[in-house]
N, C-alpha and C. Protein backbone atom coordinates (compact mmCIF):
# COMPACT_ATOMS: atom_id res chain seq x y z
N UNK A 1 -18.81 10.83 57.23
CA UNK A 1 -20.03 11.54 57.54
C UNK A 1 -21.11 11.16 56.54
N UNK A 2 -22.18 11.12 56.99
CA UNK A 2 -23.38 10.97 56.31
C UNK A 2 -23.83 11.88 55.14
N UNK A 3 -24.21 11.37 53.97
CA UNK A 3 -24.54 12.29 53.19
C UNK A 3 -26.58 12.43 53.53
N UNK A 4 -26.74 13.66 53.29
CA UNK A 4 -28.84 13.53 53.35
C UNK A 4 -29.16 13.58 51.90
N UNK A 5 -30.07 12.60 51.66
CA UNK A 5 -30.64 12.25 50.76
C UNK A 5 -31.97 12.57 50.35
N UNK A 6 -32.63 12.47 49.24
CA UNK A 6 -34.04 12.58 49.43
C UNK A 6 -34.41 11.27 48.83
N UNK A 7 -35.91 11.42 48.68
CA UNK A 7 -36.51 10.21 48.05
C UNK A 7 -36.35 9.80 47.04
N UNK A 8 -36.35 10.98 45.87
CA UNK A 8 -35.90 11.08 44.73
C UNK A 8 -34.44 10.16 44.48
N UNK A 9 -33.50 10.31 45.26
CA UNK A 9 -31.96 10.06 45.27
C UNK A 9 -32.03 8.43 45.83
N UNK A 10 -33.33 7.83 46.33
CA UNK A 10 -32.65 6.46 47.10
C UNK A 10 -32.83 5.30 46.17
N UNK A 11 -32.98 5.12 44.74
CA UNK A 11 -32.30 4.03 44.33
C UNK A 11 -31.14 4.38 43.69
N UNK A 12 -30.64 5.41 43.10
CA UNK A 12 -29.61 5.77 42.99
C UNK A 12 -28.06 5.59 43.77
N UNK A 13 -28.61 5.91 45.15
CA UNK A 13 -27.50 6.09 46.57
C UNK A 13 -27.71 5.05 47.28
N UNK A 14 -28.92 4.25 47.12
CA UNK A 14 -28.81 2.87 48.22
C UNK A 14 -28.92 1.71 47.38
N UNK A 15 -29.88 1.34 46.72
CA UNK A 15 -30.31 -0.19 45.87
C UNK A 15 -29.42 -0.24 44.88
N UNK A 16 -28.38 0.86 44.14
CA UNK A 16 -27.64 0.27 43.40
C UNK A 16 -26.20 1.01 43.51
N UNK A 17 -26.15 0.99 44.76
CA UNK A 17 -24.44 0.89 45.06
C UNK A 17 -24.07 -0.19 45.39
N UNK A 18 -22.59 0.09 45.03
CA UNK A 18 -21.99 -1.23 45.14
C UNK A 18 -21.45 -1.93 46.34
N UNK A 19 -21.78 -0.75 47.41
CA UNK A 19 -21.00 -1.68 48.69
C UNK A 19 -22.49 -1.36 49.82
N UNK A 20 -22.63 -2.00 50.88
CA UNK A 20 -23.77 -2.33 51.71
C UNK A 20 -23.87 -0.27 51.79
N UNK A 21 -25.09 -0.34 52.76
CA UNK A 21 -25.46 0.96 52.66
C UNK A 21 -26.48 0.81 54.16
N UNK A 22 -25.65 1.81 54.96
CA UNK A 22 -26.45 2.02 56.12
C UNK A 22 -27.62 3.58 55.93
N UNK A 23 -28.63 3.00 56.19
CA UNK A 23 -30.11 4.24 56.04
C UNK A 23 -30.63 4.41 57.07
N UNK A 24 -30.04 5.82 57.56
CA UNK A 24 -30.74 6.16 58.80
C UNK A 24 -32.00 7.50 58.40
N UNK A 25 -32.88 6.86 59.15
CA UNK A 25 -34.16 7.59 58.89
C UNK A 25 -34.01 8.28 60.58
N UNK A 26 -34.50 9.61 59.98
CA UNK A 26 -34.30 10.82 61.62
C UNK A 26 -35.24 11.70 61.23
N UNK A 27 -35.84 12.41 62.48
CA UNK A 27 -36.92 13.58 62.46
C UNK A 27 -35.57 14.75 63.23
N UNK A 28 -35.61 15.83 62.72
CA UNK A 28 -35.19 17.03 63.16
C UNK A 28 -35.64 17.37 64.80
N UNK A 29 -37.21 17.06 65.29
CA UNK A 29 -37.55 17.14 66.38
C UNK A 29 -36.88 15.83 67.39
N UNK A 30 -36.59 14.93 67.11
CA UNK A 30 -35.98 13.60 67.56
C UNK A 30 -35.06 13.99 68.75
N UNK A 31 -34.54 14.11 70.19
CA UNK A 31 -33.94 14.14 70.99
C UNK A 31 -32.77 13.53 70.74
N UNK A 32 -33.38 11.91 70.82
CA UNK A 32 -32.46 10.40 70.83
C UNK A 32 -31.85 10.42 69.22
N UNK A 33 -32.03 11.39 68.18
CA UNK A 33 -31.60 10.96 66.79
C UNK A 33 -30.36 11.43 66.70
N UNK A 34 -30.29 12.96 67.67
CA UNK A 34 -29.07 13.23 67.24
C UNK A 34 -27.92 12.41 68.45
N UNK A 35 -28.32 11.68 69.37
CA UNK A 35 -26.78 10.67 69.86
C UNK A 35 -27.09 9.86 69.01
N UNK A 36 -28.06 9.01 68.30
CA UNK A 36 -27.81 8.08 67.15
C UNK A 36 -27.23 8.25 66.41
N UNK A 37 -27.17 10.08 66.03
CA UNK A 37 -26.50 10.11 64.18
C UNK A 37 -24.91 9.95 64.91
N UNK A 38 -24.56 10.24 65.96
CA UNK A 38 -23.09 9.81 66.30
C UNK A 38 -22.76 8.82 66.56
N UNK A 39 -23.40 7.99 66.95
CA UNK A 39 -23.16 6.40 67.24
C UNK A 39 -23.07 5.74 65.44
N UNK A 40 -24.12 6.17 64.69
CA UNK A 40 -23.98 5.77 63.42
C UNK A 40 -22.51 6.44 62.95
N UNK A 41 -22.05 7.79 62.65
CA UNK A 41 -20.83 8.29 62.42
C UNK A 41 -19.68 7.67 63.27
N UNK A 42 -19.83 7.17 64.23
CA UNK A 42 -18.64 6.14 64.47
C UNK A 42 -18.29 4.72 64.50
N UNK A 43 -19.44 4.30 63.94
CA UNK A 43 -19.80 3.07 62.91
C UNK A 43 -19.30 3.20 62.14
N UNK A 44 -19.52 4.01 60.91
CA UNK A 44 -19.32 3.69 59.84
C UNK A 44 -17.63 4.49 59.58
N UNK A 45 -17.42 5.15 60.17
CA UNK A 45 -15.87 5.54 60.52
C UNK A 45 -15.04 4.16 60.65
N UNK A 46 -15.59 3.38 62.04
CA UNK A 46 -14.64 2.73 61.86
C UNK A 46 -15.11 1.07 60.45
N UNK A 47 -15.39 1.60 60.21
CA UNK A 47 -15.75 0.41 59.05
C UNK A 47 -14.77 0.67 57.63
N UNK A 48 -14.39 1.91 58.01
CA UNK A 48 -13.02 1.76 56.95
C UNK A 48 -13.51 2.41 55.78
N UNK A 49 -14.80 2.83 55.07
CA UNK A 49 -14.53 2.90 53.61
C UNK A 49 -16.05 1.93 53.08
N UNK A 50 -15.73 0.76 54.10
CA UNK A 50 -16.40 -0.55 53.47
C UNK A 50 -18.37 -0.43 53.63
N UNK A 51 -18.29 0.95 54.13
CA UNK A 51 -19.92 1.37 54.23
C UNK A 51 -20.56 2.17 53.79
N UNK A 52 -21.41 2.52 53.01
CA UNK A 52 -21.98 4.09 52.81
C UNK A 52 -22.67 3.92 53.95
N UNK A 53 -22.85 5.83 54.04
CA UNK A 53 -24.10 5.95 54.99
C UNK A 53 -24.90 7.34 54.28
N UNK A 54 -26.16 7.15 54.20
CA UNK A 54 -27.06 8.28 53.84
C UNK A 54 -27.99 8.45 55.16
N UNK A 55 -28.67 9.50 54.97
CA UNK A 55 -29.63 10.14 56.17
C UNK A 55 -30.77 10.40 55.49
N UNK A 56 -32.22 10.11 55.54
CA UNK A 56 -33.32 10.74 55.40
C UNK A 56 -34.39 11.17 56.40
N UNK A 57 -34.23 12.29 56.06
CA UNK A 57 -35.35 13.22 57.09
C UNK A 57 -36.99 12.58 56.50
N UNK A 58 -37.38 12.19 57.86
CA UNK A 58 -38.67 11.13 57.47
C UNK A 58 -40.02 12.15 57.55
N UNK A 59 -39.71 13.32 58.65
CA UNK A 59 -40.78 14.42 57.76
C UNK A 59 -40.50 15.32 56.28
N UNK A 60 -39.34 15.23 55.85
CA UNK A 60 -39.68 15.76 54.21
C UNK A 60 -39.46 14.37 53.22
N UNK A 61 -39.40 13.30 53.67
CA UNK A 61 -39.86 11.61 52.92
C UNK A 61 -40.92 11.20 53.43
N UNK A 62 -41.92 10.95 54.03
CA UNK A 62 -42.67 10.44 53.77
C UNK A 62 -43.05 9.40 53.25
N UNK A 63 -43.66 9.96 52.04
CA UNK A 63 -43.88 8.91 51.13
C UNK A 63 -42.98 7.46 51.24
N UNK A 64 -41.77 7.79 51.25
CA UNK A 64 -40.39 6.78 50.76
C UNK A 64 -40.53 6.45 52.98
N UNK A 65 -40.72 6.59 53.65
CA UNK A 65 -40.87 6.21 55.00
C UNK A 65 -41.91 5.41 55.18
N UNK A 66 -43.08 5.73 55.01
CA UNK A 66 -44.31 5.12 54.76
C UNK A 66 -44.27 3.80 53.79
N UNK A 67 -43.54 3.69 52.88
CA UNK A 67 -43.16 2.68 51.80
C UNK A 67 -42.22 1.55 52.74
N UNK A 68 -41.98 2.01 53.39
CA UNK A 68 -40.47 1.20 53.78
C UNK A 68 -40.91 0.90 54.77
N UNK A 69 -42.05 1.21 55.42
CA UNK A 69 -42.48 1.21 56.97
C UNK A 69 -41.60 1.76 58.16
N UNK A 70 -41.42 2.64 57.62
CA UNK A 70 -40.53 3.32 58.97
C UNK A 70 -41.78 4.01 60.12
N UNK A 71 -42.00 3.54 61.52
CA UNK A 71 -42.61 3.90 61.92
C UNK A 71 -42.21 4.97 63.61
N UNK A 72 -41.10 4.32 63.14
CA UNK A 72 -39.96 5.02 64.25
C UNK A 72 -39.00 6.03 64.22
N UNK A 73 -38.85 6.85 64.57
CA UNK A 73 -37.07 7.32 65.07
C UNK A 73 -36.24 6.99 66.12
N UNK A 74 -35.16 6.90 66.11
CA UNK A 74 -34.40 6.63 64.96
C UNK A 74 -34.93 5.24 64.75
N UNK A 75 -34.10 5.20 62.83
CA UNK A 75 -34.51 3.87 62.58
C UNK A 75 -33.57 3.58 61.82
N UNK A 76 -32.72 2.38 61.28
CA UNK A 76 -31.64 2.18 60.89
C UNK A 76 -31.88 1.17 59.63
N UNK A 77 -32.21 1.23 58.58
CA UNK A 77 -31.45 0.09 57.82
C UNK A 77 -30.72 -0.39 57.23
N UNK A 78 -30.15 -1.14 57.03
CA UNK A 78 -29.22 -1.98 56.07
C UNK A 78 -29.75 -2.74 54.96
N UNK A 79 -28.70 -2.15 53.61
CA UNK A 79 -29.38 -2.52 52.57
C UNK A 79 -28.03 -3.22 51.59
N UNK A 80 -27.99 -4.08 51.63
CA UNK A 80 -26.83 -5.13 50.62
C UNK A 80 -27.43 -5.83 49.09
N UNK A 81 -26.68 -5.53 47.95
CA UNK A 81 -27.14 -5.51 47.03
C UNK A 81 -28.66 -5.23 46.27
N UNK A 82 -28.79 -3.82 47.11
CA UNK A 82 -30.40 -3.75 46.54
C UNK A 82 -31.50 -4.10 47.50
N UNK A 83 -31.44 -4.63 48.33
CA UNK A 83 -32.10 -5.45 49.34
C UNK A 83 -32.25 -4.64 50.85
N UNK A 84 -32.49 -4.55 51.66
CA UNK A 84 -32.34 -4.75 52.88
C UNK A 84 -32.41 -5.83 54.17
N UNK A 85 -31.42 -5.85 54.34
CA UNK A 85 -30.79 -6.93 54.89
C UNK A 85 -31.34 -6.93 56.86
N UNK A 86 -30.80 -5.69 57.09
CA UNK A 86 -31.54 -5.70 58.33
C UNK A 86 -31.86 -4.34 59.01
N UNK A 87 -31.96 -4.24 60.28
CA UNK A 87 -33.35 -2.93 60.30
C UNK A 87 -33.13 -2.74 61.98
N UNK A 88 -32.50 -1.87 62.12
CA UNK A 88 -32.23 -1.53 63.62
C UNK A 88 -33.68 -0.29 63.81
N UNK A 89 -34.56 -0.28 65.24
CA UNK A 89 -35.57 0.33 64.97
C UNK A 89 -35.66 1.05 66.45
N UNK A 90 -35.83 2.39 66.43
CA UNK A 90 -36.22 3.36 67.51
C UNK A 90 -35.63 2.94 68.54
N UNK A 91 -36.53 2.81 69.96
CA UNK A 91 -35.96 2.74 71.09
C UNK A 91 -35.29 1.32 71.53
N UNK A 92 -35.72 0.63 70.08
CA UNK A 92 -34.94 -1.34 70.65
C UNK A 92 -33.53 -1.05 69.78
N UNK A 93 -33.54 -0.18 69.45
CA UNK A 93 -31.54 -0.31 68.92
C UNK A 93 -30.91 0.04 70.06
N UNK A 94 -29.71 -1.39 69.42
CA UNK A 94 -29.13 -1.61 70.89
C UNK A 94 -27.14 -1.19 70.38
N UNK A 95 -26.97 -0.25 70.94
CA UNK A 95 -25.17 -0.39 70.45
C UNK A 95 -24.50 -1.46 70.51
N UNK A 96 -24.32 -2.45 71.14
CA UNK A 96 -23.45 -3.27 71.44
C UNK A 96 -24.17 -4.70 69.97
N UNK A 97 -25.81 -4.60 69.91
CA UNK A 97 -25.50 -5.24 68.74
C UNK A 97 -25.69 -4.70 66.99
N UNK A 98 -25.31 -3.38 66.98
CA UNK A 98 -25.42 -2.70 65.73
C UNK A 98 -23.93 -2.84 65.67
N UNK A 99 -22.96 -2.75 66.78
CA UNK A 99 -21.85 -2.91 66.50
C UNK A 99 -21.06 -4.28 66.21
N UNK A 100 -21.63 -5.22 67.01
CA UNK A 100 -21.42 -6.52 66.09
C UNK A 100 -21.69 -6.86 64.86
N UNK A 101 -22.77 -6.48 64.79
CA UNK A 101 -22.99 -6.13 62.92
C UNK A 101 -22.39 -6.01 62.01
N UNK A 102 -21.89 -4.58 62.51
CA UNK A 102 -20.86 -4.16 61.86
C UNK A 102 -19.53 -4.65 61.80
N UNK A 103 -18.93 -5.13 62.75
CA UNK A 103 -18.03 -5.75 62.48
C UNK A 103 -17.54 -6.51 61.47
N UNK A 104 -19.16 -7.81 61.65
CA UNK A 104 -19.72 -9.10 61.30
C UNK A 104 -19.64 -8.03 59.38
N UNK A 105 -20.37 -7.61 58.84
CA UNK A 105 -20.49 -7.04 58.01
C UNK A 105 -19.10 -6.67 57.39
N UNK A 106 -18.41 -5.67 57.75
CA UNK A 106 -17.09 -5.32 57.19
C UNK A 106 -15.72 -5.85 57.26
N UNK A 107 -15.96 -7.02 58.24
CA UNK A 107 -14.99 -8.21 58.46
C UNK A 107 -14.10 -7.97 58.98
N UNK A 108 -14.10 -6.47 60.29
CA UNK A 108 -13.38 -5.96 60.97
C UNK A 108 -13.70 -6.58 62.51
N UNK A 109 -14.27 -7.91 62.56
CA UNK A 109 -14.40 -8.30 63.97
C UNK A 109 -13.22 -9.13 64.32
């Protein structure tokens, strides 16, 4: 399960952990966020271990949304050593390739 984060907490919990880090950005009003936050929770379930996942609520971030350009919900990124690597976004995330990803990523394909 996802831990929620704040702004304060994201280089701490994402840019300098040690294993990749999935960042899902969600609005509370969001319809489509909450089947995302389950599609993400059974992602990273089956990824074994080999994923964090944090959650930030993009109306109490802001700032840290606006920085990152999050202009969507849901919005997904991936962040590997500090970086972000790639960026699943609102209504173009697609399951079938967030889940290759993942696979591709945790070397469970």
């Amino acid at each position: 399960m996802g831990i929620d984060i704040s702004e304060n907490q994201f280089i701490e919990e994402v840019v300098q952990s040690d294993r990749p880090v999935l960042v899902y950005f969600h609005l509370p009003s969001c319809a489509k966020c909450g089947t995302w936050n389950n599609v993400a929770e059974g992602l990273i379930k089956d990824s074994e271990g080999k994923v964090k996942w944090v959650k930030l609520n993009v109306a109490n971030n802001q700032g840290l949304a606006k920085k990152l350009n999050i202009l969507s919900a849901p919005s997904f990124l991936v962040y590997r050593e500090g970086a972000e690597v790639e960026r699943f976004v609102g209504d173009r995330v697609n399951y079938e390739e967030m889940f290759l990803y993942f696979q591709n990523l945790t070397g469970t394909a």
